[in-house]
Protein backbone atom coordinates (compact mmCIF):
# COMPACT_ATOMS: atom_id res chain seq x y z
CA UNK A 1 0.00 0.00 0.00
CA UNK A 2 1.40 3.21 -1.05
CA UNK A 3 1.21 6.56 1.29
CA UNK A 4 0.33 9.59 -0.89
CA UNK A 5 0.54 12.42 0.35
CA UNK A 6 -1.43 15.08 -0.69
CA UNK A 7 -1.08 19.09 -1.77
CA UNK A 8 -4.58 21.28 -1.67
CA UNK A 9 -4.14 24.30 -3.57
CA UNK A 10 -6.14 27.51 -3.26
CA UNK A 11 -5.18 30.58 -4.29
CA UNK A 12 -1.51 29.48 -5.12
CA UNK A 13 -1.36 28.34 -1.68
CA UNK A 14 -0.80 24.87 0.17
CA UNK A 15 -3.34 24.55 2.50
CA UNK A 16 -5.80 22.26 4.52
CA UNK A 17 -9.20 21.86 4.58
CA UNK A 18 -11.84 20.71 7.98
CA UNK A 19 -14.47 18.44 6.50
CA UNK A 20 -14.21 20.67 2.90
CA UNK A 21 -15.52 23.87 4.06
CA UNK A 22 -13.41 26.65 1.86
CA UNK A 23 -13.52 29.07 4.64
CA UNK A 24 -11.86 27.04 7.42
CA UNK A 25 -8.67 26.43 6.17
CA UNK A 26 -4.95 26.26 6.95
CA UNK A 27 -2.29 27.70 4.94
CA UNK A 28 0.84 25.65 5.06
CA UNK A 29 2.88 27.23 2.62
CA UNK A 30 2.78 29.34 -0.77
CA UNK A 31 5.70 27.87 -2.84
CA UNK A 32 3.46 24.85 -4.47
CA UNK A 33 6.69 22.88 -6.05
CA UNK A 34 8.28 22.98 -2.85
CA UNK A 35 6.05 21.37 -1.14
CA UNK A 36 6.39 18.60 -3.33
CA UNK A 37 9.84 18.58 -3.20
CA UNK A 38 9.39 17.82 0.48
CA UNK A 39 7.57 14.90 0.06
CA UNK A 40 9.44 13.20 -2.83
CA UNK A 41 12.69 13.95 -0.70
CA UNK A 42 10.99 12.12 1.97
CA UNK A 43 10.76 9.13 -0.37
CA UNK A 44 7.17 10.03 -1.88
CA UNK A 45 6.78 7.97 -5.28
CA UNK A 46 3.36 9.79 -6.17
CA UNK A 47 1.43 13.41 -5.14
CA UNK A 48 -2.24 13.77 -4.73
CA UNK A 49 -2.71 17.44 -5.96
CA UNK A 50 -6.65 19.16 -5.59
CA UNK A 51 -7.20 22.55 -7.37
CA UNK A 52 -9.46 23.75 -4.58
CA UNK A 53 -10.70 26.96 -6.21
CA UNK A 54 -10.95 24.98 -9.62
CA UNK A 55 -13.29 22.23 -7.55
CA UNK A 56 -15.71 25.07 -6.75
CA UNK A 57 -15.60 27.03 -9.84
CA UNK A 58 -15.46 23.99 -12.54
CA UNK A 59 -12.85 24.80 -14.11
CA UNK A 60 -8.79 24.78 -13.41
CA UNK A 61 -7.35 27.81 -11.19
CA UNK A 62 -3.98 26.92 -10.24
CA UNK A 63 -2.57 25.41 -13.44
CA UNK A 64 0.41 27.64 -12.94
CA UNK A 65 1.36 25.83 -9.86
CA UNK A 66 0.36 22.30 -10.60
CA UNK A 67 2.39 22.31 -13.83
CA UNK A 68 5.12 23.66 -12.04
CA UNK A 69 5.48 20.73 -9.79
CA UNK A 70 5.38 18.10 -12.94
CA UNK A 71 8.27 19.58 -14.09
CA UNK A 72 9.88 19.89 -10.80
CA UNK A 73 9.26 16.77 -9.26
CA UNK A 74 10.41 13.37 -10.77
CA UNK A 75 7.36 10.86 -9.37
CA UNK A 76 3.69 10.34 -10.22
CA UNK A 77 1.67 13.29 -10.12
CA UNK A 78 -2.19 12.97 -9.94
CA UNK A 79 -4.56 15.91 -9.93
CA UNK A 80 -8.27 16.81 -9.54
CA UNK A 81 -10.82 19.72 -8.99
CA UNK A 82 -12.82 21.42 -12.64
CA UNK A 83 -11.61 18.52 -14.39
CA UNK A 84 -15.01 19.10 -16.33
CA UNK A 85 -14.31 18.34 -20.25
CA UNK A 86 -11.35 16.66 -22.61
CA UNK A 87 -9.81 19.95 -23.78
CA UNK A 88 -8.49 19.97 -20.00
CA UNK A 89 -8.04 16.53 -19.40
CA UNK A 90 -5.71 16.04 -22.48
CA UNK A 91 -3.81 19.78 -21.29
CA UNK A 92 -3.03 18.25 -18.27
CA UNK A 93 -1.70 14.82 -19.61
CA UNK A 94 0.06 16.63 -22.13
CA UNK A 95 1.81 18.21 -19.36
CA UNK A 96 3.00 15.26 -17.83
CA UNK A 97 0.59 14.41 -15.29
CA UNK A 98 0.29 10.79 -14.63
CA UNK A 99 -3.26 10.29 -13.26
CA UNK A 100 -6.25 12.35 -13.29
CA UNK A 101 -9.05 12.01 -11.05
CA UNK A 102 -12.77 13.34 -12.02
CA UNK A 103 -15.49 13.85 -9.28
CA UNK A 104 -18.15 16.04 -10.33
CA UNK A 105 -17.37 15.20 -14.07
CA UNK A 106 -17.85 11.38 -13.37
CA UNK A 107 -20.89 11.95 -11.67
CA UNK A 108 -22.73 14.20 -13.82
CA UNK A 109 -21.44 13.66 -17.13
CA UNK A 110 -21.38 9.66 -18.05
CA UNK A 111 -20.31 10.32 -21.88
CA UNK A 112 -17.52 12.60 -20.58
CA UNK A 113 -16.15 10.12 -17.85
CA UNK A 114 -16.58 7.34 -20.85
CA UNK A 115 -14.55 9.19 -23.77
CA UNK A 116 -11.70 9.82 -20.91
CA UNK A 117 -11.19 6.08 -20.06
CA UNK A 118 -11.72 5.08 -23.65
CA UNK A 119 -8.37 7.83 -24.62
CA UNK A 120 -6.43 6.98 -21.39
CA UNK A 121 -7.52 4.04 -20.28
CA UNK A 122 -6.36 3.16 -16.41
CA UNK A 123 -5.60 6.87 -16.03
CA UNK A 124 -8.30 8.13 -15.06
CA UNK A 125 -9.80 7.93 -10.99
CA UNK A 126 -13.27 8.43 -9.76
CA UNK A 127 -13.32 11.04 -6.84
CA UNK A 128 -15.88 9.14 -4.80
CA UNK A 129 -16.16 12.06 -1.92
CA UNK A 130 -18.95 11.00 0.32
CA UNK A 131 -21.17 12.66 3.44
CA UNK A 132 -23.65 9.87 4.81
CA UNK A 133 -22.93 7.42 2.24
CA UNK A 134 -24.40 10.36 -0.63
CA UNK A 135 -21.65 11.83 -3.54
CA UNK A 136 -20.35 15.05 -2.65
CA UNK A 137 -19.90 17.69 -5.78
CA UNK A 138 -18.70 21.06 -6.80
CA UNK A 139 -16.29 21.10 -4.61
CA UNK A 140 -17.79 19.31 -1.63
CA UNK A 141 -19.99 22.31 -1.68
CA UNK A 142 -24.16 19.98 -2.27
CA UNK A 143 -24.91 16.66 -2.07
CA UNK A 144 -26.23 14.31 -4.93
CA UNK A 145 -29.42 11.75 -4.21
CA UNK A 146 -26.72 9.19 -5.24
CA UNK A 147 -25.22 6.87 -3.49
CA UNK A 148 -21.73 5.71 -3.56
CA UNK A 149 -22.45 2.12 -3.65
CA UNK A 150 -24.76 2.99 -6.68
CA UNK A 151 -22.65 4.97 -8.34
CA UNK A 152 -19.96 2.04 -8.05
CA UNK A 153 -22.28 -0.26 -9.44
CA UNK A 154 -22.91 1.96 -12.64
CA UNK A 155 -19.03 2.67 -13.35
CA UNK A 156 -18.20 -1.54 -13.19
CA UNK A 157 -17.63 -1.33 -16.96
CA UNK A 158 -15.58 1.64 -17.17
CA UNK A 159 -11.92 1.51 -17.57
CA UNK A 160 -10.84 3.25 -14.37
CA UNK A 161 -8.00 2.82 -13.05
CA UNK A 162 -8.57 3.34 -9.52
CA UNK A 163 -11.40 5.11 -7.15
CA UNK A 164 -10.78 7.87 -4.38
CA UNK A 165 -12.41 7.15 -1.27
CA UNK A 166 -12.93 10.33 0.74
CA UNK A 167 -14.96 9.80 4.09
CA UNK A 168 -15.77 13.80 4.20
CA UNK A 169 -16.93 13.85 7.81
CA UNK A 170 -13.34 12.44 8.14
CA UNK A 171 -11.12 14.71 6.56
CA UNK A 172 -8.76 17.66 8.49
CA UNK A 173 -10.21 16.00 11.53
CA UNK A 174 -7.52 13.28 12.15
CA UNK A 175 -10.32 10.97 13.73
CA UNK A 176 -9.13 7.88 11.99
CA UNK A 177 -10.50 6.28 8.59
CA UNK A 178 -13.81 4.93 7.98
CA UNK A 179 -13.00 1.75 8.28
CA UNK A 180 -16.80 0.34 8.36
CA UNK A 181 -17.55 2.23 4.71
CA UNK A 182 -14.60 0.89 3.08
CA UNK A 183 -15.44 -2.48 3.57
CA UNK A 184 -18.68 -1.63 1.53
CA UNK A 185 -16.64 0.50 -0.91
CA UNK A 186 -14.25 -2.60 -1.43
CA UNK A 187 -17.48 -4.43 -1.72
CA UNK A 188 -19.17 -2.77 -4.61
CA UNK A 189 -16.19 -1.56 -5.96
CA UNK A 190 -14.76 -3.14 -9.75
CA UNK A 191 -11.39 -1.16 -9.44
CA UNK A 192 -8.82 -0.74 -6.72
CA UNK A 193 -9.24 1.42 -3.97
CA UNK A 194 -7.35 4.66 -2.44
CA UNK A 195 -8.26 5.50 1.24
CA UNK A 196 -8.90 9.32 1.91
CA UNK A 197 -9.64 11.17 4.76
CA UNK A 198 -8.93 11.16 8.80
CA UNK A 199 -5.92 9.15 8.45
CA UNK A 200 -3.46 10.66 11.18
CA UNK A 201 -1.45 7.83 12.44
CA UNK A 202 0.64 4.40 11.77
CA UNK A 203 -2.15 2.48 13.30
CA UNK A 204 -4.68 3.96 10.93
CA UNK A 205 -2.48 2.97 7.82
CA UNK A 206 -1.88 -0.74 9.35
CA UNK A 207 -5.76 -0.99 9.84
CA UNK A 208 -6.23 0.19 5.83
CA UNK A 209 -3.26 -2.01 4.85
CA UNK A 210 -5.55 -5.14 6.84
CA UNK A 211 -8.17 -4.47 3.96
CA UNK A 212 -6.10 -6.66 1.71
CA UNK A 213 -3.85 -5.91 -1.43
CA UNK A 214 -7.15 -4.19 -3.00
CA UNK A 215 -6.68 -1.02 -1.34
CA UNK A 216 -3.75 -0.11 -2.90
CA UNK A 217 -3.35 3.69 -1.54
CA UNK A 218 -4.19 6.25 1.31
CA UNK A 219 -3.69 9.80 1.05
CA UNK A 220 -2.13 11.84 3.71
CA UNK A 221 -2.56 15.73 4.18
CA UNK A 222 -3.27 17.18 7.72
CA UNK A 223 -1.19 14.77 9.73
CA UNK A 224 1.97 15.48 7.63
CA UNK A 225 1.76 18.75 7.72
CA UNK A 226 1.04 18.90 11.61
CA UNK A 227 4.08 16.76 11.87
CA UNK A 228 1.38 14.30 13.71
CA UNK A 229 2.68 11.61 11.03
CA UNK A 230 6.42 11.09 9.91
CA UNK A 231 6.31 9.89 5.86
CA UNK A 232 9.35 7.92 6.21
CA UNK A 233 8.75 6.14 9.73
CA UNK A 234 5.02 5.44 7.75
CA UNK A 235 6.09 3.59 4.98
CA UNK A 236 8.65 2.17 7.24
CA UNK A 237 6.30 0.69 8.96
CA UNK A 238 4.09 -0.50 6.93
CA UNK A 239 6.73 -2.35 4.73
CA UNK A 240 7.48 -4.56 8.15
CA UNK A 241 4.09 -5.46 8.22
CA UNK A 242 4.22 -6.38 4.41
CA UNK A 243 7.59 -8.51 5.44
């Protein structure tokens, strides 16, 4: 299981989130490809980037800084937020980012999610950002009627790559995983799975790593950057377990 950590950009800046809400954040820093410089120097083989602003607003708003760090940083770089048609979807490939994961897109626009597996097949991620068991869109900003297990069900023929798992009641709050909904997730779900959200200590990566070789990722933000989690003594750890 790979540790990910994760860069949230708004307004050029690095900053954290509590359970989505734009106005309560926490700015960690304002030099974007430094930040992932950090984390690759800590031994980081991929970075979870969100365009925060471009999640609300549907369309990119820190391209600037997110093609900055694929040029400065020599790992896997994934990004989301207003990934909303293929014009940007094949900009940002073109720029060399590895992965890119669609939320709102998936959701509300089937023949858009469809023509972006069909060109880069395995490339593309499903957001799956949930409050109650409903998707979250825009941003985290309404809920959909539908459900994630639903929506998981309708996607089993698509040629994802992997789906995002974001507990939002869980994120910025370092309460621990949902462990409970990503059984179900794992249940319903046709394509690997990355863990998102609450995940603030060893123990909580052990317990994801416990799901089996299916989850193959969990995304780190808060804890790292409250030095509540150490990257290296992380994947230490959990490649003793894997021993």
């Amino acid at each position: 299981m790979v540790v990910i950590p994760a860069i949230d950009v708004k307004d050029g800046r690095c900053v954290r989130l509590r359970q989505g809400d734009m106005d309560a954040e926490t700015v960690y820093g304002t030099d974007i490809p430094s930040m992932a410089t950090r984390w690759v120097q800590a031994g980081a083989t991929i970075i979870h980037l969100v365009d925060l602003n471009g999640a609300v607003e549907g369309e990119p708003r820190n391209l600037t800084q997110i093609e900055a760090v694929v040029r400065s940083a020599p790992v896997q770089v994934q990004v989301g937020g207003g990934i909303r048609n293929m014009a940007t979807v094949r900009r940002y490939f073109k720029s060399g980012i590895s992965r890119i994961v669609l939320g709102t897109g998936a959701l509300k626009d089937r023949a858009f999610l469809r023509q972006a597996c069909q060109e880069f097949p395995k490339r593309i991620l499903l957001g799956l950002d949930a409050r109650d068991g409903k998707v979250a869109v825009n941003g985290w900003t309404s809920l959909s009627e539908t459900t994630a297990t639903h929506l998981l069900k309708e996607l089993a023929g698509f040629d994802l790559g992997a789906v995002i798992y974001t507990d939002i009641a869980r994120d910025g709050m370092l309460s621990g995983p949902n462990i409970a909904a990503l059984r179900e997730i794992l249940t319903f779900s046709a394509f690997p799975v990355i863990a998102s959200g609450g995940i603030s200590t060893i123990e909580d990566l052990q317990a994801l790593q416990s799901l089996g070789p299916r989850v193959e990722g969990a995304i780190v933000g808060k804890a790292l950057y409250d030095g509540k989690l150490n990257y290296r003594e992380a994947v230490a750890a959990l490649r003793r377990a894997d021993g």
